[in-house]
PDB file of N, CA and C in Angstrom:
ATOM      1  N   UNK A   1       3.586 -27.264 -24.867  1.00  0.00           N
ATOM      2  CA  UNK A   1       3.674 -28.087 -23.676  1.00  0.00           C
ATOM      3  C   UNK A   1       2.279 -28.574 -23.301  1.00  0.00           C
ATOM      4  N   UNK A   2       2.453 -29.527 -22.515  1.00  0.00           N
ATOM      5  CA  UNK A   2       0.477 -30.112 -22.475  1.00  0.00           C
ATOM      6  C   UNK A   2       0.456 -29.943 -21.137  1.00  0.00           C
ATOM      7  N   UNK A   3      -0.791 -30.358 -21.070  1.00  0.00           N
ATOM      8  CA  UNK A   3      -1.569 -29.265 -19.252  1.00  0.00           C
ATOM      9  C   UNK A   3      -0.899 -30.285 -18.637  1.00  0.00           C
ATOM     10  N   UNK A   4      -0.488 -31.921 -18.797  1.00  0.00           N
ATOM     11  CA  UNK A   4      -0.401 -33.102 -17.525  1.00  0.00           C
ATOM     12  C   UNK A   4       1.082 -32.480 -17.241  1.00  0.00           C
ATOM     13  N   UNK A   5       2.316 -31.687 -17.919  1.00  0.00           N
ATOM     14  CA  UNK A   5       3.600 -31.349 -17.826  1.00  0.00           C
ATOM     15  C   UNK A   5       3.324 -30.091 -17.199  1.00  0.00           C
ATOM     16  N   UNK A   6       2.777 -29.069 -17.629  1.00  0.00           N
ATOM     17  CA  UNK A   6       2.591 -27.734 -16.537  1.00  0.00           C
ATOM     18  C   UNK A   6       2.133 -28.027 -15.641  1.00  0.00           C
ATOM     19  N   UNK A   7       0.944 -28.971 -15.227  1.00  0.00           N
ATOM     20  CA  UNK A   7       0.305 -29.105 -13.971  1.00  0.00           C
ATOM     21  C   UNK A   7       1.165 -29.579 -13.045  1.00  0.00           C
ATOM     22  N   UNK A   8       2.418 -30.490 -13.772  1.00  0.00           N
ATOM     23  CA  UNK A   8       3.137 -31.401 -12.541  1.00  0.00           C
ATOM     24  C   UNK A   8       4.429 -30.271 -12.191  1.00  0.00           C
ATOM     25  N   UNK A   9       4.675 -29.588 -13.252  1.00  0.00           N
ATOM     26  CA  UNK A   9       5.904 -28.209 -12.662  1.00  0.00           C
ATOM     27  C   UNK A   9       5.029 -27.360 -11.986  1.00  0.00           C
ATOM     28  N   UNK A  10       4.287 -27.507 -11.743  1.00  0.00           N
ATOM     29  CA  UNK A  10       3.499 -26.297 -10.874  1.00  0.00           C
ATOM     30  C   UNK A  10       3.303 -27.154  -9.173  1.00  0.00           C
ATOM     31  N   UNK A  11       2.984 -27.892  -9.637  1.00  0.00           N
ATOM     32  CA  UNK A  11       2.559 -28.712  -8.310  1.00  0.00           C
ATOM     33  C   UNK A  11       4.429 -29.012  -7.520  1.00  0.00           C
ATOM     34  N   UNK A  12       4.977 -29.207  -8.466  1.00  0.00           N
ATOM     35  CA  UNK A  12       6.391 -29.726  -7.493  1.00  0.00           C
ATOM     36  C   UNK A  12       7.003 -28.288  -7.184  1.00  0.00           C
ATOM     37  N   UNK A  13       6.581 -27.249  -8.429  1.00  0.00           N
ATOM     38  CA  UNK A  13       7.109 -26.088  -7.703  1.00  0.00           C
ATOM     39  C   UNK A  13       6.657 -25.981  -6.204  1.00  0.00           C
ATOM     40  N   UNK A  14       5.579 -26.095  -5.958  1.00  0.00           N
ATOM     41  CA  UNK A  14       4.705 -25.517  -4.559  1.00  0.00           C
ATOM     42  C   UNK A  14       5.321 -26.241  -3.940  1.00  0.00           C
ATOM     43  N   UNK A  15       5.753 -27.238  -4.018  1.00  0.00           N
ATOM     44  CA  UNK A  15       6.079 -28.031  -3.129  1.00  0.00           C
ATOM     45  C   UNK A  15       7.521 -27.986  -2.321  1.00  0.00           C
ATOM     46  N   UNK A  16       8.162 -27.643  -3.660  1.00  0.00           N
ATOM     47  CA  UNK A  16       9.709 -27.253  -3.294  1.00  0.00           C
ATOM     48  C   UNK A  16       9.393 -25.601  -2.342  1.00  0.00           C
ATOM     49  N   UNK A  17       8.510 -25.093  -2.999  1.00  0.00           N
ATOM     50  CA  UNK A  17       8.269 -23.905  -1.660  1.00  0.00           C
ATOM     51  C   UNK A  17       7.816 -23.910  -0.442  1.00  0.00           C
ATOM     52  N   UNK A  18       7.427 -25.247  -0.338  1.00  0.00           N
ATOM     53  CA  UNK A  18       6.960 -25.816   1.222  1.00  0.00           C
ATOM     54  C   UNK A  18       8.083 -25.913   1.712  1.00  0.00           C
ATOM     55  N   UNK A  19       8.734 -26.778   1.172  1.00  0.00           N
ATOM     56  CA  UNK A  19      10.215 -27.668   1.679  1.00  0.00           C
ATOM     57  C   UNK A  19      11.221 -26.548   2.087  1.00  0.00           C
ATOM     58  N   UNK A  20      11.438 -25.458   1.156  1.00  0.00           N
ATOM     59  CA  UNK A  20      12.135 -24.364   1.364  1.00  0.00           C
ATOM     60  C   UNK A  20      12.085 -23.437   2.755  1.00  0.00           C
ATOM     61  N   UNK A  21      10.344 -23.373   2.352  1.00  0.00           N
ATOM     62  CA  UNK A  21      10.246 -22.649   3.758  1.00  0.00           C
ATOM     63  C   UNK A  21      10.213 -23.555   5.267  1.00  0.00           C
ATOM     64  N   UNK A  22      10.015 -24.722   4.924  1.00  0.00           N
ATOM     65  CA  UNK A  22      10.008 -25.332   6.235  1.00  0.00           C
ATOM     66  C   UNK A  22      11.395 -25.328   6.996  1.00  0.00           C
ATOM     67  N   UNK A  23      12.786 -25.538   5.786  1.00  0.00           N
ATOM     68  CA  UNK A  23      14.481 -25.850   6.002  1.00  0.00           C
ATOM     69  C   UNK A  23      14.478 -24.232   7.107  1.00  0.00           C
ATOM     70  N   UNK A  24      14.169 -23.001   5.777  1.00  0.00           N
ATOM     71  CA  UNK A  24      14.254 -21.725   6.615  1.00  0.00           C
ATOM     72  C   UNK A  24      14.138 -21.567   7.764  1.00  0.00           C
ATOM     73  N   UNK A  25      12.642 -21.933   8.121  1.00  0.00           N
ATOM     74  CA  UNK A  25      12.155 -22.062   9.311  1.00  0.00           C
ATOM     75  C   UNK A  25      12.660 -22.556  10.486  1.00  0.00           C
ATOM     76  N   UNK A  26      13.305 -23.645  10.246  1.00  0.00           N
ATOM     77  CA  UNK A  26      14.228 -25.193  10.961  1.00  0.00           C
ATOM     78  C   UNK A  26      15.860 -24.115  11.265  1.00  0.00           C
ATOM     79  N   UNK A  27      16.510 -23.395  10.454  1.00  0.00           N
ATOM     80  CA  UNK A  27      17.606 -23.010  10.293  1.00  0.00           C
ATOM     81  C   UNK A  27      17.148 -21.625  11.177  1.00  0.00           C
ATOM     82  N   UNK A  28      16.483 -21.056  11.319  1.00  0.00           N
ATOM     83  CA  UNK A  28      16.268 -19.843  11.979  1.00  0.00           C
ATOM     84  C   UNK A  28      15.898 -20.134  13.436  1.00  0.00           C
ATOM     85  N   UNK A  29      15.195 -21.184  13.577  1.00  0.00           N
ATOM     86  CA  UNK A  29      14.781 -21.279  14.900  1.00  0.00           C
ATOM     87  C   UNK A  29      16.445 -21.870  15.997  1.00  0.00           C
ATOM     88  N   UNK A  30      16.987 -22.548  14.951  1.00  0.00           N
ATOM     89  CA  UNK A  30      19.001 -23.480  15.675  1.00  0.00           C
ATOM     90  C   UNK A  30      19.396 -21.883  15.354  1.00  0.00           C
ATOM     91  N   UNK A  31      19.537 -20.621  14.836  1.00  0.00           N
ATOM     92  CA  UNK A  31      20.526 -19.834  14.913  1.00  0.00           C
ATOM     93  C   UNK A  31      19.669 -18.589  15.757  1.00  0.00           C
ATOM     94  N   UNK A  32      18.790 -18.907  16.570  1.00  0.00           N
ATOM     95  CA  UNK A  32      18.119 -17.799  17.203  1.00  0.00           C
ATOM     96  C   UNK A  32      18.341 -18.033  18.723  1.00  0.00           C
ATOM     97  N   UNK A  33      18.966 -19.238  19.229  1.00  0.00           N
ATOM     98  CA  UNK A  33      19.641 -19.687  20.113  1.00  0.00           C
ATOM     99  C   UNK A  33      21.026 -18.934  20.700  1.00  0.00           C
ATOM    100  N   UNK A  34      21.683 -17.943  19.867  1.00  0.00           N
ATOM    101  CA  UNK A  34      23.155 -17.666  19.810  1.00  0.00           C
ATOM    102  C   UNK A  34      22.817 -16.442  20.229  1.00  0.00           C
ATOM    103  N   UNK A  35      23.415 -15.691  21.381  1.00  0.00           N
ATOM    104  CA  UNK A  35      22.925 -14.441  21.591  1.00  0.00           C
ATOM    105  C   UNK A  35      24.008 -13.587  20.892  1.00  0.00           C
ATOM    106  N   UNK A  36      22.800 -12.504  20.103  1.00  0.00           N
ATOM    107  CA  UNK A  36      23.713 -11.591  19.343  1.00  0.00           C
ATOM    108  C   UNK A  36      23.671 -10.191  19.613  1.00  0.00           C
ATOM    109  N   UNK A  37      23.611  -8.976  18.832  1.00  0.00           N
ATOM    110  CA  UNK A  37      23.618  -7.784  19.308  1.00  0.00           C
ATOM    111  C   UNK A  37      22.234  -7.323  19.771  1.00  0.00           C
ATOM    112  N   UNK A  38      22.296  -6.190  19.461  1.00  0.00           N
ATOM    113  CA  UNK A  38      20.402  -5.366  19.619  1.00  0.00           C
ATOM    114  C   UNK A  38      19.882  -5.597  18.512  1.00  0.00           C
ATOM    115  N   UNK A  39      18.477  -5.833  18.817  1.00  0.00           N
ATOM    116  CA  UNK A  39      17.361  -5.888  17.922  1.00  0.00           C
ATOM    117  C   UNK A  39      16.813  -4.738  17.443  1.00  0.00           C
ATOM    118  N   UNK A  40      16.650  -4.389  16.129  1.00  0.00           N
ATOM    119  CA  UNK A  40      15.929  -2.897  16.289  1.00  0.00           C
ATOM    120  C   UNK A  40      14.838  -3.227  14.686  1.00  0.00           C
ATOM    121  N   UNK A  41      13.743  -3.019  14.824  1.00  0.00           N
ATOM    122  CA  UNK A  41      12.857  -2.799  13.980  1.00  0.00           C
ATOM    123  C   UNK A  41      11.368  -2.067  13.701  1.00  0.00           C
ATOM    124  N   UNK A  42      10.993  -2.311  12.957  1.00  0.00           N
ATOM    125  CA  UNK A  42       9.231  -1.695  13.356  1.00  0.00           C
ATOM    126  C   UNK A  42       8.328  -2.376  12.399  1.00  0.00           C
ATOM    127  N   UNK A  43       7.650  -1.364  12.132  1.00  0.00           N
ATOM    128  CA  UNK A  43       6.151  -1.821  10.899  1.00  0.00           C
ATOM    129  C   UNK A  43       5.516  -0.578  10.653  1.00  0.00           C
ATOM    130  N   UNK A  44       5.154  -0.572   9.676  1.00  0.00           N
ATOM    131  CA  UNK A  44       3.952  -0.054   9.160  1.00  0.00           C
ATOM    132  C   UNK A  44       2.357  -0.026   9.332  1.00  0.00           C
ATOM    133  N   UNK A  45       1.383  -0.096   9.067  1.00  0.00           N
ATOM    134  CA  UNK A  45      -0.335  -0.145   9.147  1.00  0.00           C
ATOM    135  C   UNK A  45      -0.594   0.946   8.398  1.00  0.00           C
ATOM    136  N   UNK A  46      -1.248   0.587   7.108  1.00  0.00           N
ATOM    137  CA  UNK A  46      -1.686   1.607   6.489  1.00  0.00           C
ATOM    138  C   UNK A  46      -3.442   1.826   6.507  1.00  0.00           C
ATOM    139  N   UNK A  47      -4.253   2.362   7.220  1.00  0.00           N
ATOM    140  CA  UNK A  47      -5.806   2.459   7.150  1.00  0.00           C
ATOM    141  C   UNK A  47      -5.975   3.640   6.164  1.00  0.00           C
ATOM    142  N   UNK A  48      -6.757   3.044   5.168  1.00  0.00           N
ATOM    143  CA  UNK A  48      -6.426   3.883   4.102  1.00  0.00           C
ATOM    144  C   UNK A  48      -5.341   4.742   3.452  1.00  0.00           C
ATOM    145  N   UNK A  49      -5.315   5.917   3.168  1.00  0.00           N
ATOM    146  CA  UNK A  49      -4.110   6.443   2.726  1.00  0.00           C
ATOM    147  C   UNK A  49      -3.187   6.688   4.224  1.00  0.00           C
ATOM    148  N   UNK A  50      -3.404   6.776   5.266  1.00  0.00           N
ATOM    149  CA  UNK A  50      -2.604   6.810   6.318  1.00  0.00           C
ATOM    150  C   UNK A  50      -1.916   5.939   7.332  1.00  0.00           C
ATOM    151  N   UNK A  51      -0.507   6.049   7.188  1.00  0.00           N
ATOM    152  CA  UNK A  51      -0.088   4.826   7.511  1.00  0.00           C
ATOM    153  C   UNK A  51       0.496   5.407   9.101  1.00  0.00           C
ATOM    154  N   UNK A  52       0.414   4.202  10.154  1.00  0.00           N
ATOM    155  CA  UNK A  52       0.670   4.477  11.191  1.00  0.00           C
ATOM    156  C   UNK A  52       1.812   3.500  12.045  1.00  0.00           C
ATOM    157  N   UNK A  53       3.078   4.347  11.718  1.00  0.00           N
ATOM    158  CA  UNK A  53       4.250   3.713  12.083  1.00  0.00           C
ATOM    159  C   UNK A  53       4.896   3.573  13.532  1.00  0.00           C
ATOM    160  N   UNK A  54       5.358   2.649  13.330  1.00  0.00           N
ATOM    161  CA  UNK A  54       5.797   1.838  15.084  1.00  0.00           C
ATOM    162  C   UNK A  54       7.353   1.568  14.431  1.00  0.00           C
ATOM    163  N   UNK A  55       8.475   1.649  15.438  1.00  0.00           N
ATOM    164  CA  UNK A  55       9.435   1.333  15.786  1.00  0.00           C
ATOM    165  C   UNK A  55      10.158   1.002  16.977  1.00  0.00           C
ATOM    166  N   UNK A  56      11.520   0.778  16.978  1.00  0.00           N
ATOM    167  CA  UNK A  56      12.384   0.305  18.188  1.00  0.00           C
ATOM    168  C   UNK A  56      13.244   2.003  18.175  1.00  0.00           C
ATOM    169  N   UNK A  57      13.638   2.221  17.223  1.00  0.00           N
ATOM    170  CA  UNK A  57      14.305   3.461  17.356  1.00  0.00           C
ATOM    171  C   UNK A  57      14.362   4.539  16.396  1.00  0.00           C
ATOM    172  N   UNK A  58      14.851   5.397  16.610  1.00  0.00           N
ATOM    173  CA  UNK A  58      14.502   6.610  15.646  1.00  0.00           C
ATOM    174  C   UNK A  58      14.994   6.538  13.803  1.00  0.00           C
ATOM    175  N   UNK A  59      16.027   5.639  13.716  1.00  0.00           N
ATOM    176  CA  UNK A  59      16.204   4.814  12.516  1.00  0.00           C
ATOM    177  C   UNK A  59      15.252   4.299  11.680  1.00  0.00           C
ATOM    178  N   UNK A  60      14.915   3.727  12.204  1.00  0.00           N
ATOM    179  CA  UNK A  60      13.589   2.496  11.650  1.00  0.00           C
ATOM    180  C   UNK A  60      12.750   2.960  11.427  1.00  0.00           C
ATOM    181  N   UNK A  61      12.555   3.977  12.498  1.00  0.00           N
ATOM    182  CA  UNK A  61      10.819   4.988  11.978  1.00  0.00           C
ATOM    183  C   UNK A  61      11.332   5.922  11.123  1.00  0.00           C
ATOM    184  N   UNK A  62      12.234   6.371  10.822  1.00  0.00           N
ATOM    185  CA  UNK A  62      12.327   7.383   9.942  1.00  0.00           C
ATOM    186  C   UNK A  62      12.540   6.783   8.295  1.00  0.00           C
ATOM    187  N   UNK A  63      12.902   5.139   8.302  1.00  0.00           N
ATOM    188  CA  UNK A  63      13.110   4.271   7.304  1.00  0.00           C
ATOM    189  C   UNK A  63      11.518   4.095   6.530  1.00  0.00           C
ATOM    190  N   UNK A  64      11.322   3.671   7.386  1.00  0.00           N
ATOM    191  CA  UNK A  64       9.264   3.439   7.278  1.00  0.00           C
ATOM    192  C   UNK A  64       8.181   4.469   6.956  1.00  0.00           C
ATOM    193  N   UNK A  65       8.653   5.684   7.618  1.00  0.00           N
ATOM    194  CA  UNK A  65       8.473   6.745   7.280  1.00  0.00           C
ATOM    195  C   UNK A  65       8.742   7.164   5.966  1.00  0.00           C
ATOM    196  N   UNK A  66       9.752   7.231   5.134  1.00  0.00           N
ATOM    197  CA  UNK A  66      10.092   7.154   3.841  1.00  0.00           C
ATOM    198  C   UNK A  66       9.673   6.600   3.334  1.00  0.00           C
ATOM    199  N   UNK A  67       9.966   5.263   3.246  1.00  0.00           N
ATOM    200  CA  UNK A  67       9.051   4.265   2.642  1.00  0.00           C
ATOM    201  C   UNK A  67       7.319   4.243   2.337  1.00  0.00           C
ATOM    202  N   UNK A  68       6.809   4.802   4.036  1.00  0.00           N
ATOM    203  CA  UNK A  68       5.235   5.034   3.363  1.00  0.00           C
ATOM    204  C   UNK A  68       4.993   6.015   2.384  1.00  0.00           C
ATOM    205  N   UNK A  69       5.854   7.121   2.437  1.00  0.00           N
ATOM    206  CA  UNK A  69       5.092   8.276   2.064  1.00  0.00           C
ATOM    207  C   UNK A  69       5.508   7.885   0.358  1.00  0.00           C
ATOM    208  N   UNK A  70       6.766   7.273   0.418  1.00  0.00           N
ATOM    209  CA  UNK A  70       6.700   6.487  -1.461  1.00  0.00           C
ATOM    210  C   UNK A  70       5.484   5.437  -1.534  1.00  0.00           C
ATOM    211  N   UNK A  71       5.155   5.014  -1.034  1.00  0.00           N
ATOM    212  CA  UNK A  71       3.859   3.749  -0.832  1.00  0.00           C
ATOM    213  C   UNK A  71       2.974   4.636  -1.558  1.00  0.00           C
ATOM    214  N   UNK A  72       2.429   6.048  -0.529  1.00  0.00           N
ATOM    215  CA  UNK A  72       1.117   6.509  -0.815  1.00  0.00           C
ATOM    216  C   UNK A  72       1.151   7.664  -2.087  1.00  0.00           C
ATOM    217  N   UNK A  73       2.694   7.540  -2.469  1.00  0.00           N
ATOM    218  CA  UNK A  73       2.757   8.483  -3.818  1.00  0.00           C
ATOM    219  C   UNK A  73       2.503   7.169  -5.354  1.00  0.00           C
ATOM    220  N   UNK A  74       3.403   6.095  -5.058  1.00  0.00           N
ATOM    221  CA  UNK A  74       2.636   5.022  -5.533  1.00  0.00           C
ATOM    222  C   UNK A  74       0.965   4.632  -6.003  1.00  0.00           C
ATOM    223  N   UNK A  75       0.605   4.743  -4.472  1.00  0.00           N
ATOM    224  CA  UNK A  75      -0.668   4.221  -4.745  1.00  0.00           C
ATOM    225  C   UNK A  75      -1.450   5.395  -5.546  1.00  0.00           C
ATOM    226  N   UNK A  76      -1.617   6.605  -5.556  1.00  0.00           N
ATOM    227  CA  UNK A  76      -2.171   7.934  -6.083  1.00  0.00           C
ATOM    228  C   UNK A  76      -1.742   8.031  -7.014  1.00  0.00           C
ATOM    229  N   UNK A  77      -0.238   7.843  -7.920  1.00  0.00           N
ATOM    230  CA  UNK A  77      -0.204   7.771  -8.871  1.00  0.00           C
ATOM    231  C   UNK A  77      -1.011   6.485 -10.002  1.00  0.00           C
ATOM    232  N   UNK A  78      -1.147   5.446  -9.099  1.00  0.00           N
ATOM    233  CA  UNK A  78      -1.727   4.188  -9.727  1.00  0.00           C
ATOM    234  C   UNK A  78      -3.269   4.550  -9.686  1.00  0.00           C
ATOM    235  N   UNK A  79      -3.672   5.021  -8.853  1.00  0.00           N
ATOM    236  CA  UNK A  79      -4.951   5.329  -8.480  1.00  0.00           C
ATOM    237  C   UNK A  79      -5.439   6.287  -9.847  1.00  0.00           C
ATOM    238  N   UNK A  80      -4.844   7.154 -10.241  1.00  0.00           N
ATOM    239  CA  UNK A  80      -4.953   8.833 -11.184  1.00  0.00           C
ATOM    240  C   UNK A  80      -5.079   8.324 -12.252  1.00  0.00           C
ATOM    241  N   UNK A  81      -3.352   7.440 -12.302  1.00  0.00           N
ATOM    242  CA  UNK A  81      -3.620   7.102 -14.139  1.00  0.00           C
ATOM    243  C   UNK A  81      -4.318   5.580 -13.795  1.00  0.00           C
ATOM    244  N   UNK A  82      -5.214   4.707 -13.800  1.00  0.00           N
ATOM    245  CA  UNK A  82      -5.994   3.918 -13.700  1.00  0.00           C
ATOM    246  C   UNK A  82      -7.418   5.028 -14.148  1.00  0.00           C
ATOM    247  N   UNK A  83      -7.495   5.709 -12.985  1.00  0.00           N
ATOM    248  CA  UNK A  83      -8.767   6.638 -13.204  1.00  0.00           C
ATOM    249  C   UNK A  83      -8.753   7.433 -14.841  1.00  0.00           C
ATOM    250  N   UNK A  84      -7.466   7.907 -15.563  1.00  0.00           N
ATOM    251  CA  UNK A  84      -7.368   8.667 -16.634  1.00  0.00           C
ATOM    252  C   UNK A  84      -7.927   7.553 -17.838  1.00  0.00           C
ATOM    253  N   UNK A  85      -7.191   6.318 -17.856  1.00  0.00           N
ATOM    254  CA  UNK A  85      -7.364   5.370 -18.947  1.00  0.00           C
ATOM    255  C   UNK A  85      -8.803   4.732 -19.161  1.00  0.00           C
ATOM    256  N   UNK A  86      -9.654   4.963 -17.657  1.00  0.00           N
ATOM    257  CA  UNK A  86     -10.894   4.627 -18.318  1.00  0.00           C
ATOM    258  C   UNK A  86     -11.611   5.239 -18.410  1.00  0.00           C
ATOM    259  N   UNK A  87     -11.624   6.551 -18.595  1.00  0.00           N
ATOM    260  CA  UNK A  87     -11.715   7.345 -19.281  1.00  0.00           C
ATOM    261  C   UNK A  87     -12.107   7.476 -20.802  1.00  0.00           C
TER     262      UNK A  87
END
C-alpha cells in the first residue's frame, strides 16, 4: 500500500472519530433531559501505588476497590517481569 492511501485512511479515520464523538455527545445531552432513576458512581486516583477511592454508595466503592487492587497487582507484576528481562 503507498503512504498517499494510509495517510488518507488514517486521516478520515480521525475524522469519523470526531464525527462519532460529536453525534454521542449531541445524543446524550437530548436523553439527559428525561428524568430517570438514581445515579450512583465513583472514581479512582491512583498517587503512586495507592489508589484513593470515592463513591456514591457502598457498591461502587467496593467495585473500585477490586478493581484497584487488580490495577496494582497488574502494575507489580509488569513492573517485576520488565525488571527480570533486562536483566
Amino acid at each position: 500500500m503507498s503512504y498517499q492511501l494510509l495517510s488518507s485512511i488514517g486521516i478520515l479515520l480521525v475524522f469519523a472519530g470526531f464525527v462519532i464523538t460529536f453525534i454521542v455527545v449531541v445524543l446524550l445531552a437530548f436523553s439527559s433531559f428525561k428524568p430517570r432513576g438514581k445515579v450512583k458512581g465513583g472514581g479512582a486516583v491512583f498517587i503512586g501505588p495507592f489508589p484513593i477511592v470515592f463513591g456514591t454508595d457502598r457498591e461502587s466503592i467496593r467495585i473500585l476497590m477490586l478493581l484497584s487492587v487488580v490495577m496494582i497487582v497488574v502494575m507489580l507484576v509488569y513492573i517485576l517481569g520488565s525488571s527480570l528481562f533486562l536483566r
